[in-house]
Protein backbone atom coordinates (compact mmCIF):
# COMPACT_ATOMS: atom_id res chain seq x y z
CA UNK A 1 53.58 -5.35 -18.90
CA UNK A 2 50.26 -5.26 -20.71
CA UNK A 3 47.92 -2.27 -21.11
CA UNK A 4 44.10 -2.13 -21.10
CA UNK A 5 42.72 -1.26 -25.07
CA UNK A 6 41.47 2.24 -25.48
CA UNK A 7 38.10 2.35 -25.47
CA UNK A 8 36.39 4.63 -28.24
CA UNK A 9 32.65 6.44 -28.49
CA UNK A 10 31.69 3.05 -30.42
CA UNK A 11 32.74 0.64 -28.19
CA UNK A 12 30.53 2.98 -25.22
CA UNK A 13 27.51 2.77 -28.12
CA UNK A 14 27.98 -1.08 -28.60
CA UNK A 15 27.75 -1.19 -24.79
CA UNK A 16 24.45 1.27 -24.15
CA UNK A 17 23.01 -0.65 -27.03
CA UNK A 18 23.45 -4.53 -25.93
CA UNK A 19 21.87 -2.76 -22.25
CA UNK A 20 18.45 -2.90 -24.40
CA UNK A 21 18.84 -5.32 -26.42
CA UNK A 22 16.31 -8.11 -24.35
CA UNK A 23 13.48 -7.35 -22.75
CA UNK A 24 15.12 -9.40 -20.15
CA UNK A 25 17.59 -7.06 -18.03
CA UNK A 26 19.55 -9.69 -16.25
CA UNK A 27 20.10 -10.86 -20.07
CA UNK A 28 20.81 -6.89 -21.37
CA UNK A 29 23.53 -6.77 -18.41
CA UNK A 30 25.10 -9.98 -19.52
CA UNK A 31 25.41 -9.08 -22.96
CA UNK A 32 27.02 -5.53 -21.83
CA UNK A 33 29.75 -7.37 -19.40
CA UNK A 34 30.58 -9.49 -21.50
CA UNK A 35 31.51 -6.81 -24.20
CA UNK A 36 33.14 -5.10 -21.80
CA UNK A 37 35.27 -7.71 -20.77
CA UNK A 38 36.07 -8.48 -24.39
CA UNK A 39 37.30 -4.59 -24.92
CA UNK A 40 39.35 -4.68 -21.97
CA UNK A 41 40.46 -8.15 -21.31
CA UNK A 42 39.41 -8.56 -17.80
CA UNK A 43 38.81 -11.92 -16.43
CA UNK A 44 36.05 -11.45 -14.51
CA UNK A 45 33.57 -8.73 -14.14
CA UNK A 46 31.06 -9.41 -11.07
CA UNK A 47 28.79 -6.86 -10.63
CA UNK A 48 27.66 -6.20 -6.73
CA UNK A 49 24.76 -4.02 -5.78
CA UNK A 50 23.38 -1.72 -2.44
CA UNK A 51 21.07 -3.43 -1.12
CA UNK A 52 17.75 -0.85 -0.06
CA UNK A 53 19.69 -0.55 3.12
CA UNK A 54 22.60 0.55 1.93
CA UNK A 55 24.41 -1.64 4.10
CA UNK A 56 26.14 -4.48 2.13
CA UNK A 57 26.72 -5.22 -1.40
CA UNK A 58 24.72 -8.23 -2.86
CA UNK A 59 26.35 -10.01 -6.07
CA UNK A 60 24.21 -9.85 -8.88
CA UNK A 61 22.88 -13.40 -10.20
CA UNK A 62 24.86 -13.08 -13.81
CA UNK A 63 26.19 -16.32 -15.88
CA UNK A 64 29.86 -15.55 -14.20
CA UNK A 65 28.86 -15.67 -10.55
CA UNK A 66 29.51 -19.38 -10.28
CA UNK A 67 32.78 -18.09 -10.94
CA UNK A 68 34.01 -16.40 -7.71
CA UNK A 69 35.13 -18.41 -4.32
CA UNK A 70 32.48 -19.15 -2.21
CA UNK A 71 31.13 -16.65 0.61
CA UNK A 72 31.46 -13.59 -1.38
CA UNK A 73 27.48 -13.69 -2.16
CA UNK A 74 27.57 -10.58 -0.49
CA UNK A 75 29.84 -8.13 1.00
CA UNK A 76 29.66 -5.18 3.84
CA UNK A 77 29.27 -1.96 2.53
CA UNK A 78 31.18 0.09 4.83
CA UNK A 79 34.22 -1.50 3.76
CA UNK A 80 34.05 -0.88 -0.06
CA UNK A 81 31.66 1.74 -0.22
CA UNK A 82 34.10 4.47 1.61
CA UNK A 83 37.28 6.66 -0.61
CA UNK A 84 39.24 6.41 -2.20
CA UNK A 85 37.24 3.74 -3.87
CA UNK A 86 34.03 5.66 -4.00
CA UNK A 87 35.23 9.31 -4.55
CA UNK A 88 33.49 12.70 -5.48
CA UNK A 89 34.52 12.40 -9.51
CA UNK A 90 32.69 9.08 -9.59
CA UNK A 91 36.51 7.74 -11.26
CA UNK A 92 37.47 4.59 -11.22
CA UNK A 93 40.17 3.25 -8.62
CA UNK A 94 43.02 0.88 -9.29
CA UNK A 95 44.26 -1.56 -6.77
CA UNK A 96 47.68 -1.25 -7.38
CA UNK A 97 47.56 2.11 -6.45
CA UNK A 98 46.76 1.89 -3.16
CA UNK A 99 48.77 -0.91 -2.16
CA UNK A 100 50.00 -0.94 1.27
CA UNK A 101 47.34 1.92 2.02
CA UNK A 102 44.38 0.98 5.12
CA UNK A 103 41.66 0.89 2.15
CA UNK A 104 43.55 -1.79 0.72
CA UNK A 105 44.81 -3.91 3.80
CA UNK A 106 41.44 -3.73 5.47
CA UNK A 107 39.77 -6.36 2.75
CA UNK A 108 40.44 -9.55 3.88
CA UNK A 109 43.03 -11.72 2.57
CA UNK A 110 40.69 -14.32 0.94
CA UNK A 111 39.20 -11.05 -0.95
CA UNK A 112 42.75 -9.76 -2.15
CA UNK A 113 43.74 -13.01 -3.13
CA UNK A 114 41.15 -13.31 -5.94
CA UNK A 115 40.53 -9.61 -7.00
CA UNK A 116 44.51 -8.86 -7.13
CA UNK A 117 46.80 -6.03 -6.74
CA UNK A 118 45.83 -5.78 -11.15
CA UNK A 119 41.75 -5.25 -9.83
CA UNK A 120 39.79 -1.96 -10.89
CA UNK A 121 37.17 -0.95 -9.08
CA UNK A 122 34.42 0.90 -11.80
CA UNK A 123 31.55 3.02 -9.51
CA UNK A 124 28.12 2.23 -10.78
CA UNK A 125 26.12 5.85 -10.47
CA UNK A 126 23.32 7.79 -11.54
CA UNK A 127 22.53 11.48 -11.52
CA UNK A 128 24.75 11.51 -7.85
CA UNK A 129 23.29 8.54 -6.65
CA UNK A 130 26.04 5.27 -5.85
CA UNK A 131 24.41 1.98 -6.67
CA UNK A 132 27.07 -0.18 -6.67
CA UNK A 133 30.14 -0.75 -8.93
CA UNK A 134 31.80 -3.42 -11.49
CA UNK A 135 35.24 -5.13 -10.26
CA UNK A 136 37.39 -5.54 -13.07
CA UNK A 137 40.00 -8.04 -12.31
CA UNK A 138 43.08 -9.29 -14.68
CA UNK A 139 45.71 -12.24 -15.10
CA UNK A 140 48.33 -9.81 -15.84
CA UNK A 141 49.24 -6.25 -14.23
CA UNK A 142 47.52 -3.25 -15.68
CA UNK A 143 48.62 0.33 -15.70
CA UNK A 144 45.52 2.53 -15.65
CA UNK A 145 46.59 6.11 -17.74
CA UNK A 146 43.79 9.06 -17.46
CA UNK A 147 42.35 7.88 -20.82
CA UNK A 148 41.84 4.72 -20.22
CA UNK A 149 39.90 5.76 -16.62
CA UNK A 150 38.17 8.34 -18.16
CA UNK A 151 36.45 5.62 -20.54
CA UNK A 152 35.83 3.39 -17.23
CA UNK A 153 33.84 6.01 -15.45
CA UNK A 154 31.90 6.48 -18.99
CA UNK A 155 31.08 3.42 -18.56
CA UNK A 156 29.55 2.93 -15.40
CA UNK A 157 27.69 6.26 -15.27
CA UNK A 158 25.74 4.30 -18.66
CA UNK A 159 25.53 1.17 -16.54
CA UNK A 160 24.59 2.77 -13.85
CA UNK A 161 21.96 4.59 -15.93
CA UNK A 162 20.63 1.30 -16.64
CA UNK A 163 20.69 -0.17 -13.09
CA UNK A 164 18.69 2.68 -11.84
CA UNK A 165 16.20 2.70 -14.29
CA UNK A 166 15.89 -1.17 -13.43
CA UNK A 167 15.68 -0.50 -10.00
CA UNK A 168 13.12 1.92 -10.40
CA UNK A 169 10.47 -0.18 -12.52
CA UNK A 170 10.88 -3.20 -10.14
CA UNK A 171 10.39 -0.62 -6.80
CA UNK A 172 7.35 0.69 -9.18
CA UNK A 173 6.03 -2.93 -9.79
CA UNK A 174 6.07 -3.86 -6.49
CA UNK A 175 4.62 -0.66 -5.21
CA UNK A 176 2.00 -1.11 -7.74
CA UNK A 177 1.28 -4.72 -6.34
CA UNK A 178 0.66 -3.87 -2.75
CA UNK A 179 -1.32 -1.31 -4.09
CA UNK A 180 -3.69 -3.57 -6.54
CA UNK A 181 -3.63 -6.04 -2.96
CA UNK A 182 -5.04 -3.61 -1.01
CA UNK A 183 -7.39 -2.33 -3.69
CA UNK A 184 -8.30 -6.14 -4.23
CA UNK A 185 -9.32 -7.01 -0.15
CA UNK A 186 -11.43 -3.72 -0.55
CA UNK A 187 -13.86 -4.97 -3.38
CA UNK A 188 -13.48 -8.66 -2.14
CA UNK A 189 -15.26 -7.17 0.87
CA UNK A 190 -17.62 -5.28 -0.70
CA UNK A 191 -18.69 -8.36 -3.15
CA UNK A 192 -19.08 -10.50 -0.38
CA UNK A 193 -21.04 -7.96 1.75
CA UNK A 194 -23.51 -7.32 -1.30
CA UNK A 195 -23.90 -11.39 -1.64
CA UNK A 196 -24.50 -11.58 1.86
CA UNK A 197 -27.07 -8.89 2.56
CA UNK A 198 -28.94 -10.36 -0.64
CA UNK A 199 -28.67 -14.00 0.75
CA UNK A 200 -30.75 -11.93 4.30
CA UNK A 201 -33.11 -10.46 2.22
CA UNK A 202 -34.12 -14.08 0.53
CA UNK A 203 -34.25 -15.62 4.04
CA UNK A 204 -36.82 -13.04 5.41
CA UNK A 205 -38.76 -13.88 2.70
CA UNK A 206 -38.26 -17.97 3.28
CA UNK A 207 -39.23 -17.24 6.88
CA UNK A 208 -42.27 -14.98 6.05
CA UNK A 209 -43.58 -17.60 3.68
CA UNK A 210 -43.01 -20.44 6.63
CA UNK A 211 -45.07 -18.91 8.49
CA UNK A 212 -47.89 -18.13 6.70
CA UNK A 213 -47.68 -22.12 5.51
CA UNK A 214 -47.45 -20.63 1.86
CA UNK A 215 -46.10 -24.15 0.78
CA UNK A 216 -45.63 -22.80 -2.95
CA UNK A 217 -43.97 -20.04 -1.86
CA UNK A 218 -41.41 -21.70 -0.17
CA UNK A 219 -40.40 -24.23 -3.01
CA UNK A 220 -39.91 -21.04 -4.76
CA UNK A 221 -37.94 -19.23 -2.14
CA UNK A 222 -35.81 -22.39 -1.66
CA UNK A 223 -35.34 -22.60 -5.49
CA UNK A 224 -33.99 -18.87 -5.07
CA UNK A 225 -31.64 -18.52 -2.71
CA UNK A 226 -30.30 -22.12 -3.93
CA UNK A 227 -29.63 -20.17 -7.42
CA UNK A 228 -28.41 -16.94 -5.34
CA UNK A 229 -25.88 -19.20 -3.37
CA UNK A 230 -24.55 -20.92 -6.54
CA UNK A 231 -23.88 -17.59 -7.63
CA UNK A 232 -22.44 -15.99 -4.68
CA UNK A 233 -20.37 -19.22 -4.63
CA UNK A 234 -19.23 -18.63 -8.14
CA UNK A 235 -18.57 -15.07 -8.38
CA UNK A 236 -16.60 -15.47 -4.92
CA UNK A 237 -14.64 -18.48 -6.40
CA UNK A 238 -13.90 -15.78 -9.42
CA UNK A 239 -12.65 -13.35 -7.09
CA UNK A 240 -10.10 -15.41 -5.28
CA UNK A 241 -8.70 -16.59 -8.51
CA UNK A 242 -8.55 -13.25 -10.00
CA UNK A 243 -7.12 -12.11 -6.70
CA UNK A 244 -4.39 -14.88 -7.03
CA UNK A 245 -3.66 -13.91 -10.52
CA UNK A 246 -3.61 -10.69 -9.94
CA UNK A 247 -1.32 -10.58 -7.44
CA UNK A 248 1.05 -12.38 -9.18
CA UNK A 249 0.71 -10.37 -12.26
CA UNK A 250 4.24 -8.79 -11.08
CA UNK A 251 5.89 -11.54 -12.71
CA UNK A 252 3.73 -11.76 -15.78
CA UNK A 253 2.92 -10.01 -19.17
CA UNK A 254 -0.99 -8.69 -19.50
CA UNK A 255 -1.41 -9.58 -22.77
CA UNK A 256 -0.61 -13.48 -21.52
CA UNK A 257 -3.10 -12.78 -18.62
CA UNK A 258 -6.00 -11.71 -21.06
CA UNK A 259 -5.39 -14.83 -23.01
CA UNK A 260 -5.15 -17.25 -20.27
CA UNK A 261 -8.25 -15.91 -19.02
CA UNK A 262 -9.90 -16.15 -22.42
CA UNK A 263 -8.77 -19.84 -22.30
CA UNK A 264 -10.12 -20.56 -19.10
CA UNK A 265 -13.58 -19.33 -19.97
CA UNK A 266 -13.93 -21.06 -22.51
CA UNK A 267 -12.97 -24.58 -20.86
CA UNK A 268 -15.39 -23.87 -18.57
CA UNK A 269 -18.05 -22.77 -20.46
CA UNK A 270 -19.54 -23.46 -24.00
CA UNK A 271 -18.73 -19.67 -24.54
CA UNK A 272 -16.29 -19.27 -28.23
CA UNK A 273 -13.17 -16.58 -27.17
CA UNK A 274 -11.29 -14.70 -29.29
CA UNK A 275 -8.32 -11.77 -28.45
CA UNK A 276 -6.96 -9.56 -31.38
CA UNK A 277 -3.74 -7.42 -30.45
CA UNK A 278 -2.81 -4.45 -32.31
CA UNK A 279 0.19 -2.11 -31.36
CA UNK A 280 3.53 -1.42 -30.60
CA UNK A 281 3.73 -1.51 -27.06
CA UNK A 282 2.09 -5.23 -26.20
CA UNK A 283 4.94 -6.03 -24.04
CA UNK A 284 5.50 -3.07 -21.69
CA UNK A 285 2.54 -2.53 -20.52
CA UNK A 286 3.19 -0.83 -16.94
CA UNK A 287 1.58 -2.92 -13.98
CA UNK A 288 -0.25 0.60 -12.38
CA UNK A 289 -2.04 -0.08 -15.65
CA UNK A 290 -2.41 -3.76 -16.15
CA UNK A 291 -3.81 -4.31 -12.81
CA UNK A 292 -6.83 -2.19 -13.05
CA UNK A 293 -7.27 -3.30 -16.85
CA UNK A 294 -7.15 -6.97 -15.39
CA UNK A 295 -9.45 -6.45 -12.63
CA UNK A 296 -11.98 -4.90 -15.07
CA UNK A 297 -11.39 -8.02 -17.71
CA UNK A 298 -12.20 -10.46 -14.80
CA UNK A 299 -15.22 -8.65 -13.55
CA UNK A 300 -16.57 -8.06 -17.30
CA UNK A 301 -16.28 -12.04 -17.92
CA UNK A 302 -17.73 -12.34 -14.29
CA UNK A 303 -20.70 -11.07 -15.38
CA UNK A 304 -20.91 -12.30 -18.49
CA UNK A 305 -20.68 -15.74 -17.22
CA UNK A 306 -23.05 -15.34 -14.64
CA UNK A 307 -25.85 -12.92 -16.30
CA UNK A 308 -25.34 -12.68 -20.82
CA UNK A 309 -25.95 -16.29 -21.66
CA UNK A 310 -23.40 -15.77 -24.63
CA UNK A 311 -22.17 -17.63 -26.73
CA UNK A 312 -19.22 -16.15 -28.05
CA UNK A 313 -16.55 -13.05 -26.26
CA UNK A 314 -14.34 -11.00 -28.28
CA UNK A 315 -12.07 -8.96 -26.37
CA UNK A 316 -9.73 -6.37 -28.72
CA UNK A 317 -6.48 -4.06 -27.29
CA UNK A 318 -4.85 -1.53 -28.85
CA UNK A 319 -1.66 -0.95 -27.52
CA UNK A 320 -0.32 2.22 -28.60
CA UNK A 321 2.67 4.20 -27.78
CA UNK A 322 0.19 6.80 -25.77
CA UNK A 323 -2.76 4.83 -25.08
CA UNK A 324 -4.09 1.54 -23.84
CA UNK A 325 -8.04 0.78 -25.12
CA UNK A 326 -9.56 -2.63 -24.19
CA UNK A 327 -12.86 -3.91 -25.54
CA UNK A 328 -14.92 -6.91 -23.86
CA UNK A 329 -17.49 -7.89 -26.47
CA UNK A 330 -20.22 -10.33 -25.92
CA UNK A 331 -23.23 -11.76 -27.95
CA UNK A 332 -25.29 -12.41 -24.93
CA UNK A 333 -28.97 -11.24 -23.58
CA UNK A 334 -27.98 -7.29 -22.95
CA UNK A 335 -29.56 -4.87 -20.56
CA UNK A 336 -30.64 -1.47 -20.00
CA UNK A 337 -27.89 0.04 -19.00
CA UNK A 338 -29.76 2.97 -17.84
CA UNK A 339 -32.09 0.78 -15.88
CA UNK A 340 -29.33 -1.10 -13.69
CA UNK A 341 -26.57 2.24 -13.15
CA UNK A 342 -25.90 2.36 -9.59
CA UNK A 343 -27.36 -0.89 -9.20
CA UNK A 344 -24.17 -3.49 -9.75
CA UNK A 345 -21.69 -2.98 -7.72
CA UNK A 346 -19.31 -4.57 -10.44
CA UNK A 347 -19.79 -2.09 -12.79
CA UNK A 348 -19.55 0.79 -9.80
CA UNK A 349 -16.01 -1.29 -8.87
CA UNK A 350 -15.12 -0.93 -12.66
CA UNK A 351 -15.61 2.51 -13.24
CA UNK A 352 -13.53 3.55 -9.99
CA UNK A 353 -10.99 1.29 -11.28
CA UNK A 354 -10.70 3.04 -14.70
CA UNK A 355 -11.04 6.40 -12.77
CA UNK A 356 -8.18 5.98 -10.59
CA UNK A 357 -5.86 5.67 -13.98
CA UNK A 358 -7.59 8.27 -15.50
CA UNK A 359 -9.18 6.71 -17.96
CA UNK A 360 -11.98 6.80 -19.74
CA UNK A 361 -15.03 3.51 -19.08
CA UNK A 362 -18.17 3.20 -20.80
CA UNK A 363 -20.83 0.21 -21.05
CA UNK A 364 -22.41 -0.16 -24.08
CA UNK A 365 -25.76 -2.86 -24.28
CA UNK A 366 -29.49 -3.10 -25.49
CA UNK A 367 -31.78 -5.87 -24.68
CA UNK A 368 -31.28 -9.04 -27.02
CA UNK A 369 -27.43 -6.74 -28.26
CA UNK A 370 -24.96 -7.93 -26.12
CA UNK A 371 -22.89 -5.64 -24.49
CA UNK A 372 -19.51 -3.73 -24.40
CA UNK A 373 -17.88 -3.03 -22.06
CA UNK A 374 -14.75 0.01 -23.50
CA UNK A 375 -11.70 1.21 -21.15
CA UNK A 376 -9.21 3.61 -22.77
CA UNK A 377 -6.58 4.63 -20.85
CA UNK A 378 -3.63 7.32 -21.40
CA UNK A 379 -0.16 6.03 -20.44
CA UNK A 380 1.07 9.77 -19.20
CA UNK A 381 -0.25 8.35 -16.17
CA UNK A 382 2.76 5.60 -15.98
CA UNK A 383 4.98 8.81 -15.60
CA UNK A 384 3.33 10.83 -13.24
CA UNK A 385 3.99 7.68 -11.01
CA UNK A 386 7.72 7.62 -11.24
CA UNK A 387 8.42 11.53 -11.43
């Protein structure tokens, strides 16, 4: 009869350490299964997961799914989630020791057939919480002594570490996504309102002119609201596609949004784009921050494309451990920014934007100086969302 290899504090380090190893946590998980199937000669390790409901167990998509007989995708959770399998110590179980018991004869014969009177059930938890649990299963029959269960439930309180704080940034994401929806349909609105009630004004004037027979006036009214509509077109074309990308920035990384918008400007327009990067945190950049960021990069080009006749766009981020700043630098025409405050509802949209995050927004521009358009915001704010 074979026994299960000790596990030591390095082999528990190896493990915690492969669990960050990608940026990728489907990856990560892999990489930690696999070790720990390695260390304790199991033949297969499926991992299955609560659902939000709490009422089945899904299998987790890993490279050794394809592995287990059909229709086992997913399992109910009152039948494994109950004791002695789940129990108060948060210890791992051993089939064989509960053979002949109702927790054991009320799986399904296709389900004891493949995990095996050798199967050990290790709990997945975190800080009380059940999430799910590893099932270790074996060619041979395994004796479980208190040492080597005592690494097991190690174990899966770090995986289950790991699953949780997974769990958490995707709930996070997608919170932050209906969020940035919402906040999206809001100034979609309001742009469109502003367009419209500008498009009125130009037609009282077109029907004023009309009918005083002001013939001169009219070719200029009609030249007007032509130029007004072309823009209202635009900047509402703009909107959707920022709305689309934005939306969808749940599945992306900011710094590749910036950059595809950068691109996209500049196949569009004449207008020379550049994006310089500095920082240590380029790739984590939380989504309750990217969104906002984005929505202020896409209204910043907006207007540049539609008001700065520029002909070039820098746009700098400094990604820092405690800070996000973003610069949008153009060469174009400039204003008084003074002059125009309270006037654009862009720039109103922007500030709010910034506000929300707590940040920090300023506009920077002189007639014939382009403008600059700086956001700085403090990434505290990422955990006062998740406390």
């Amino acid at each position: 009869m074979n026994t299960i290899r000790h596990g030591t504090i390095t082999d528990l380090i190896e493990i915690s350490d492969m669990l960050h190893w990608s940026e990728n946590p489907v990856t990560s998980w892999d990489n930690a299964i696999s070790i720990l199937k390695s260390l304790t000669g199991a033949k297969l390790a499926p991992t299955y997961l609560l659902d939000l409901s709490k009422t089945r167990l899904v299998l987790l998509r890993d490279k050794q799914a394809h592995l287990l007989p059909a229709g086992f995708e997913t399992m109910p959770a009152w039948m494994h989630v109950r004791p002695p399998w789940i129990n108060e110590r948060e210890w791992p179980v051993s089939a064989r020791s509960l053979i002949g018991s109702q927790a054991w004869e009320i799986f399904p014969q296709r389900f004891r057939d493949w995990f095996s009177e050798s199967g050990i059930v290790l709990p997945l938890c975190a800080d009380g919480r059940h999430l799910g649990a590893v099932l270790l299963t074996f060619d041979d029959q395994y004796d479980m002594d208190e040492e080597q269960a005592r690494f097991f439930a190690t174990t899966g309180r770090i995986l289950g570490q790991f699953v949780y704080a997974w769990q958490t940034r995707e709930r996070n994401r997608e919170i932050g996504a209906l969020v940035e929806r919402r906040r999206m349909g809001d100034e979609l609105h309001a742009d469109i309102s502003q367009d419209l009630a500008a498009l009125g004004l130009a037609l009282e004037t077109l029907d004023i002119d009309a009918q005083e027979c002001d013939c001169s006036g009219l070719d200029e009214d009609i030249i007007r609201l032509k130029t007004m509509l072309q823009e209202a077109q635009q900047g509402l074309r703009s909107l959707m596609l920022g709305l689309r990308r934005d939306a969808n920035m749940i599945d992306g990384n900011f710094i590749d949004v910036v950059r595809e918008r950068l691109n996209a400007l500049a196949q569009r327009t004449d207008v020379q784009t550049a994006l310089n990067v500095t920082g240590n945190r380029q790739n984590s950049i939380p989504l309750a921050i990217a969104s906002p960021l984005a929505r202020v990069l896409r209204e910043s080009l907006n207007n540049i494309l539609l008001h700065a006749n520029a002909h070039r766009v820098d746009v700098t981020l400094d990604c820092s451990a405690t800070r996000i700043v973003m610069q949008v630098i153009d060469d174009g025409v400039g204003f008084d920014v003074q002059a125009i405050e309270g006037a654009r509802l862009g720039l109103q949209i922007m500030k709010e934007r910034v506000d929300q995050i707590h940040g920090q927004f300023r506009v920077s521009s002189a007639a014939g100086q382009g403008t600059t358009v700086f956001v700085s915001v403090p990434l505290l704010y990422e955990e006062g969302l998740t406390r």
